[in-house]
Protein backbone atom coordinates (compact mmCIF):
# COMPACT_ATOMS: atom_id res chain seq x y z
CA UNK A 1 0.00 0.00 0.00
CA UNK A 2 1.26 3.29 -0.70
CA UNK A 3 1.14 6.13 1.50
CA UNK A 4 1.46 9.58 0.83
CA UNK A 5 2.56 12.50 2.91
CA UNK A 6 2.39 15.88 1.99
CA UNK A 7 4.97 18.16 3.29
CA UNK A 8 5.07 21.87 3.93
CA UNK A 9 6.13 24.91 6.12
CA UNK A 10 5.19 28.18 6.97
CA UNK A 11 7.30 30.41 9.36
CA UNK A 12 6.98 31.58 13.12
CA UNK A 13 7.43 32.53 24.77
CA UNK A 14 5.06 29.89 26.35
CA UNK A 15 1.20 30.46 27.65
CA UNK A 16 -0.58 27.24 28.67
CA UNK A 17 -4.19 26.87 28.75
CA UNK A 18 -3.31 24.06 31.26
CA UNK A 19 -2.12 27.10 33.10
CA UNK A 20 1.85 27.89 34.60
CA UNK A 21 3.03 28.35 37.93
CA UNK A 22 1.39 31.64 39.50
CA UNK A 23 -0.52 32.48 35.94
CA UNK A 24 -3.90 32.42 36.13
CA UNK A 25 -6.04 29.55 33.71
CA UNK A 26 -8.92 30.05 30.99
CA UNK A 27 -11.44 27.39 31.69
CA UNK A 28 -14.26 26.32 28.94
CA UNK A 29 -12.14 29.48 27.63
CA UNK A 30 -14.39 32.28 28.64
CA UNK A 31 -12.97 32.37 32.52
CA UNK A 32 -10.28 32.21 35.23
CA UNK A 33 -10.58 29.96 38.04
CA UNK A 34 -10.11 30.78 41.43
CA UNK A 35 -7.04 31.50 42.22
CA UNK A 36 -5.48 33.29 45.52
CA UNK A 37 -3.22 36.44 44.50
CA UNK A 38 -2.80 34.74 41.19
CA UNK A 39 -1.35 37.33 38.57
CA UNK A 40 -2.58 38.82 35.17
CA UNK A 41 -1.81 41.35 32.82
CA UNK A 42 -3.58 43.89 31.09
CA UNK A 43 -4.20 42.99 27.48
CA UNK A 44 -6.20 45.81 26.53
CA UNK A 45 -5.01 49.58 26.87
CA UNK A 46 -6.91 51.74 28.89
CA UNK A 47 -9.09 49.40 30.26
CA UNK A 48 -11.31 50.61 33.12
CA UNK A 49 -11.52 49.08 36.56
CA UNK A 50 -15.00 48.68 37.88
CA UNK A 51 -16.71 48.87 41.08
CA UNK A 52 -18.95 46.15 40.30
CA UNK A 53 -18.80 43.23 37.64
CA UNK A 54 -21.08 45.53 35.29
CA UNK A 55 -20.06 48.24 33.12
CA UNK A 56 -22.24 50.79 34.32
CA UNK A 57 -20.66 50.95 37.40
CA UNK A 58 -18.21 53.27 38.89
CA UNK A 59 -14.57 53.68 37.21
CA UNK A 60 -12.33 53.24 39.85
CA UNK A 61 -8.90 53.52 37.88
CA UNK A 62 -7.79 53.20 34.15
CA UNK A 63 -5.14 50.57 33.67
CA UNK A 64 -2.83 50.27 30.87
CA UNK A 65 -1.64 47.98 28.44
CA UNK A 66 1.05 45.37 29.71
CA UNK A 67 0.61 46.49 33.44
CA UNK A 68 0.23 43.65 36.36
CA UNK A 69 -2.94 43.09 38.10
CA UNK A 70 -3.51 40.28 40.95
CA UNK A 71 -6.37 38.46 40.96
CA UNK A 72 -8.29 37.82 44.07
CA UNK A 73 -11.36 36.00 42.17
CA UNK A 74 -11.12 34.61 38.86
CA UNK A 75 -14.42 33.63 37.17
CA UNK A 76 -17.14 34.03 39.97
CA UNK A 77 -19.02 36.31 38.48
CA UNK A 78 -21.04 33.89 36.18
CA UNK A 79 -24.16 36.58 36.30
CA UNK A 80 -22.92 39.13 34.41
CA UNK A 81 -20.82 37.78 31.58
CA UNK A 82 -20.26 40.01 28.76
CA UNK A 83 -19.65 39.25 25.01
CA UNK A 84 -16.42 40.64 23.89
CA UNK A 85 -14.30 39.65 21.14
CA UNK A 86 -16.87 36.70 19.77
CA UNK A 87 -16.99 35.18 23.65
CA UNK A 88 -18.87 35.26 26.73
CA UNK A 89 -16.46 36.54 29.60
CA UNK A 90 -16.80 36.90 32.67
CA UNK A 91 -15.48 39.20 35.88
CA UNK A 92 -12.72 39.19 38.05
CA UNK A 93 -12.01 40.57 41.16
CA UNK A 94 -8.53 41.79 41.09
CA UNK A 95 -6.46 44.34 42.78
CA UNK A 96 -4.55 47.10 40.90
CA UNK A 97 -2.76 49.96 42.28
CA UNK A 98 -3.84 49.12 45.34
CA UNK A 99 -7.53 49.58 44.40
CA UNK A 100 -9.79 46.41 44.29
CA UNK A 101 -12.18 46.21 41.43
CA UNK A 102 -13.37 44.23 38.86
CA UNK A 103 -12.75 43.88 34.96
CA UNK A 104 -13.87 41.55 32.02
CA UNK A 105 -11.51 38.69 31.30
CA UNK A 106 -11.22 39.02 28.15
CA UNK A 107 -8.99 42.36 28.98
CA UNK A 108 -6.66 39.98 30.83
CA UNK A 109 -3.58 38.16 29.14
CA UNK A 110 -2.52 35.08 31.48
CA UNK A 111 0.93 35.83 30.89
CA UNK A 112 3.79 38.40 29.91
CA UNK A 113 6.96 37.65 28.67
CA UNK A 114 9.04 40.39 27.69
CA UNK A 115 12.23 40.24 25.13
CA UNK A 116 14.46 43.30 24.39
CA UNK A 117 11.95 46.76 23.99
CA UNK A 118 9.20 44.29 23.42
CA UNK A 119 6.41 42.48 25.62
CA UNK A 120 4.04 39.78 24.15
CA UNK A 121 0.67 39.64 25.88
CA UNK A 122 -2.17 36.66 24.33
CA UNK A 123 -6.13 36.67 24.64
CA UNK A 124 -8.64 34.73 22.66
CA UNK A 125 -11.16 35.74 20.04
CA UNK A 126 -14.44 33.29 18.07
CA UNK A 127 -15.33 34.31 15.12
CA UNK A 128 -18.43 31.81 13.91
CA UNK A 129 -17.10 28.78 15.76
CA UNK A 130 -13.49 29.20 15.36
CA UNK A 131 -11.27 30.33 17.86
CA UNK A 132 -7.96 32.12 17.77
CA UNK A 133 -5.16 32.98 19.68
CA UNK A 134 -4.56 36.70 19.80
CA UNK A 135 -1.01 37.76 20.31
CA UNK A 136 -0.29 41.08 21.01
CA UNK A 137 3.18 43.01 20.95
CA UNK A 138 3.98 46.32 22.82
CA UNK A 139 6.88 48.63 22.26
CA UNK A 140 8.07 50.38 24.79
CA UNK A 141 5.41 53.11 25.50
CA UNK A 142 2.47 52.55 24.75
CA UNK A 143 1.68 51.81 20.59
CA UNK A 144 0.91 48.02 20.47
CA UNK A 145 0.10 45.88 16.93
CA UNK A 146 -1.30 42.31 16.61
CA UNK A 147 -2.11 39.07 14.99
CA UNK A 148 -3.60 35.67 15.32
CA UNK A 149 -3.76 32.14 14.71
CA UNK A 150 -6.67 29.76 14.61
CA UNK A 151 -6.98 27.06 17.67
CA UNK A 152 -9.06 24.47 18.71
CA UNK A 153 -10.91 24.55 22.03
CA UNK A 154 -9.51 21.24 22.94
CA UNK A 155 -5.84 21.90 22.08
CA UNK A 156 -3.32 23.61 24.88
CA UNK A 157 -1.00 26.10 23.27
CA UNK A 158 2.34 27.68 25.21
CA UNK A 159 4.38 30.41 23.82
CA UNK A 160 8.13 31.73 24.48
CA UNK A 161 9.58 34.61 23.07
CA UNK A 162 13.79 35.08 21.44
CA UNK A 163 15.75 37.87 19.98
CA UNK A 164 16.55 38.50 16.11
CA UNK A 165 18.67 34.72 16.02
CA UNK A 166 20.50 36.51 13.38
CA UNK A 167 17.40 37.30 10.96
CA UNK A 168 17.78 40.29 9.12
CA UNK A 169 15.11 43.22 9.22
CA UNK A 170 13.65 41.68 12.55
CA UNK A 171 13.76 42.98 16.07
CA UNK A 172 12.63 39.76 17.75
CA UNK A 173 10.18 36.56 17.37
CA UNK A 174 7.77 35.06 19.82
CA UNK A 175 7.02 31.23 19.23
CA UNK A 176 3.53 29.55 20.03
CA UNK A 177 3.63 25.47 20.76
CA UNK A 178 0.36 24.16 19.98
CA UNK A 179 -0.55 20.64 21.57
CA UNK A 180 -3.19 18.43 19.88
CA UNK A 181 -2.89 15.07 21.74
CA UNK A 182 -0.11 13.11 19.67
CA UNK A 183 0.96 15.62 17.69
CA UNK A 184 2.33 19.46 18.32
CA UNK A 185 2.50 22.57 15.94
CA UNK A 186 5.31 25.61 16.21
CA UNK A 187 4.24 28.81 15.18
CA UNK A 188 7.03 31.61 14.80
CA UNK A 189 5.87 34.83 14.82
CA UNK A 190 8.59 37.66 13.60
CA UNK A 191 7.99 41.14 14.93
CA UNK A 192 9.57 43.50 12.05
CA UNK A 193 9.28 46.76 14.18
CA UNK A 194 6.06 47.75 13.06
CA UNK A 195 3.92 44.69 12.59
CA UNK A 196 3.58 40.68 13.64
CA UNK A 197 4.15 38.59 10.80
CA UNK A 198 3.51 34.79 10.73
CA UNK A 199 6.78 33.61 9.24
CA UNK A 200 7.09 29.80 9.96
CA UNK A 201 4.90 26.80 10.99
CA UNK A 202 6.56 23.39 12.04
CA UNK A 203 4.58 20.13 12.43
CA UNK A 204 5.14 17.18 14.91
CA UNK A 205 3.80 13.82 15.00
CA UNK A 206 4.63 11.12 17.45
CA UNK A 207 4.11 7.51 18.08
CA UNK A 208 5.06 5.73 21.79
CA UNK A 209 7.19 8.57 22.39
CA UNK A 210 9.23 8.71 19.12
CA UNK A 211 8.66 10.97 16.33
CA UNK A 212 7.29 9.83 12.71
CA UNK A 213 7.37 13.15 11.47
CA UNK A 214 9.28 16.17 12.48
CA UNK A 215 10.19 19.58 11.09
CA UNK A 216 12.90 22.02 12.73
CA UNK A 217 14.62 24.87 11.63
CA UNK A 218 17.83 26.34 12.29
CA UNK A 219 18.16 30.05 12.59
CA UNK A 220 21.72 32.30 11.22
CA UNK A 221 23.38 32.60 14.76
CA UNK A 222 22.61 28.86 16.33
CA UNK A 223 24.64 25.98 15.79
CA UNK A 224 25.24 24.66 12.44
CA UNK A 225 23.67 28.41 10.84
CA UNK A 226 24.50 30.20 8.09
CA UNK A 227 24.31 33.80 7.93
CA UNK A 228 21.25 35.34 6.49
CA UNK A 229 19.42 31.57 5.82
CA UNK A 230 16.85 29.80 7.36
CA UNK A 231 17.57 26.17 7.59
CA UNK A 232 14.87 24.11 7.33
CA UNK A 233 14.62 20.29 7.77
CA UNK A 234 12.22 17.67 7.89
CA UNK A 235 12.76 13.99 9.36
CA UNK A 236 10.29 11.16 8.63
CA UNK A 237 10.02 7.66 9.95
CA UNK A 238 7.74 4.89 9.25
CA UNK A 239 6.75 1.80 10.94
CA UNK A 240 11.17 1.67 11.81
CA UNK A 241 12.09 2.85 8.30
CA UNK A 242 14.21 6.25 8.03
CA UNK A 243 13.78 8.34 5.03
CA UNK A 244 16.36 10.69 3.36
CA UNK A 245 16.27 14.17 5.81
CA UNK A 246 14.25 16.66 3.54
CA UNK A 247 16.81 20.12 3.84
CA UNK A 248 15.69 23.49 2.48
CA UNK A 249 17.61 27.31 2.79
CA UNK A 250 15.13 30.25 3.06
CA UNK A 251 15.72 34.10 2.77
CA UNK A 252 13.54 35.77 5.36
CA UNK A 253 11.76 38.70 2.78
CA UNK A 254 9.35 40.07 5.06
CA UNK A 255 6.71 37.17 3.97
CA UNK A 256 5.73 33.81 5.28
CA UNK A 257 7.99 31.07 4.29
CA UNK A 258 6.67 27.99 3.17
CA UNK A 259 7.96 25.35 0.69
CA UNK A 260 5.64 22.59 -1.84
CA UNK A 261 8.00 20.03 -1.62
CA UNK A 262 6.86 17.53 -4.35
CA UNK A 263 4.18 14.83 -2.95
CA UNK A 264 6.34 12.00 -1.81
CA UNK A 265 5.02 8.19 -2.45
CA UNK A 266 6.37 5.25 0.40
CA UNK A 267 5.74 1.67 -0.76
């Protein structure tokens, strides 16, 4: 029987749905559970801080973009969600500048991670019944640009952020880990100054805790890189069988990357 694999790639710090040590967790993605002094982050800029979980109540501060809240209740607030951003969210309690109040969760990121001038905040958006991952850069002060990338409710996703690696025309990169039960999906993300621009996707498949398919790249100023390429590679295995590595050098021109490697036929 023959079987035929199609391969391709696209190019791209860690959030976990499953949730990281003192980060708050999405559950049934439209709340945060109850967590003591657990911290957030601002995703939106000048969000207002409420008196009540409602928002015709007073405005007790304005909070900015990026800045650190602590939440005292996550998600207990189930009477007054609000729709925002294609999902039903609900309050938090949380304490900012030493004011306790309440805002929507979808104006919380679960986590920060900073690189360089930048920091990387995520939310989540539905549009029809898709969800996405919204990722969200901020310079220093306060202008801010975004993008996203689609995700399944039942999938756990992670991100981690790096410098340039030696790309040209780049400031930095953020990567996103997607986990769909055997198999995983890298997302790079390159932030060109001015904009977030998908730049490389990476597929992994796995079998008893060894890989049948796996793509990796290897950036200008890591080990084994070559100034100004992208090194791409792609290692396949079937039923004990090794196949002949797949390698690939790409010029990062501002677009995503992705090669049509001929359709490959295994006896």
């Amino acid at each position: 029987m023959k079987k035929i694999i199609f391969l391709y790639i696209t190019l791209i710090s860690i959030v976990s749905l499953k949730g990281q040590s003192r980060d708050v967790e999405f559950h049934s993605k439209d709340e945060f559970l109850d967590k003591n002094n657990a911290i957030a982050y601002v995703f939106g800029d000048k969000v207002k801080l409420r008196s009540e979980p409602n928002i015709k109540s007073e405005i007790l501060d304005i909070m900015r973009i990026s800045e650190k809240v602590t939440v005292l209740s996550g998600g207990a607030y189930k009477n007054n969600k609000l729709l925002y951003n294609g999902i039903y969210w609900f309050w938090s309690k949380v304490e900012y500048n030493d004011k306790i109040g309440y805002v929507l969760n979808g104006l919380l990121s679960q986590t920060k991670k900073k690189i360089g001038n930048t920091t990387y905040l995520t939310s989540l958006r539905k549009e029809n019944d898709q969800f996405y991952i919204l990722l969200r850069a901020k310079n220093e002060g306060f202008s801010y640009f975004e993008n996203k990338l689609e995700f399944s409710k039942w999938d756990s996703f992670s991100i981690s952020v790096f410098d340039d690696k030696g790309v040209p025309d780049i400031s930095n990169m953020i990567k996103i880990d997607v986990r769909h039960n055997i198999s995983r999906t890298e997302y790079y993300f390159f932030n060109t100054v001015n904009s977030l621009k998908k730049a490389i996707e990476l597929r992994h498949h796995e079998d008893g805790g060894s890989y049948l398919f796996h793509e990796v790249v290897t950036f200008p100023n890591e080990k084994e890189g070559e100034t100004g390429k992208i090194k791409y590679q792609c290692f396949r295995d079937e039923t004990g069988k090794s196949y002949d590595d797949v390698n690939i050098k790409f010029v990062w021109k501002g677009q995503e990357l992705k090669s049509n490697i001929e359709v490959m036929k295994i006896n």
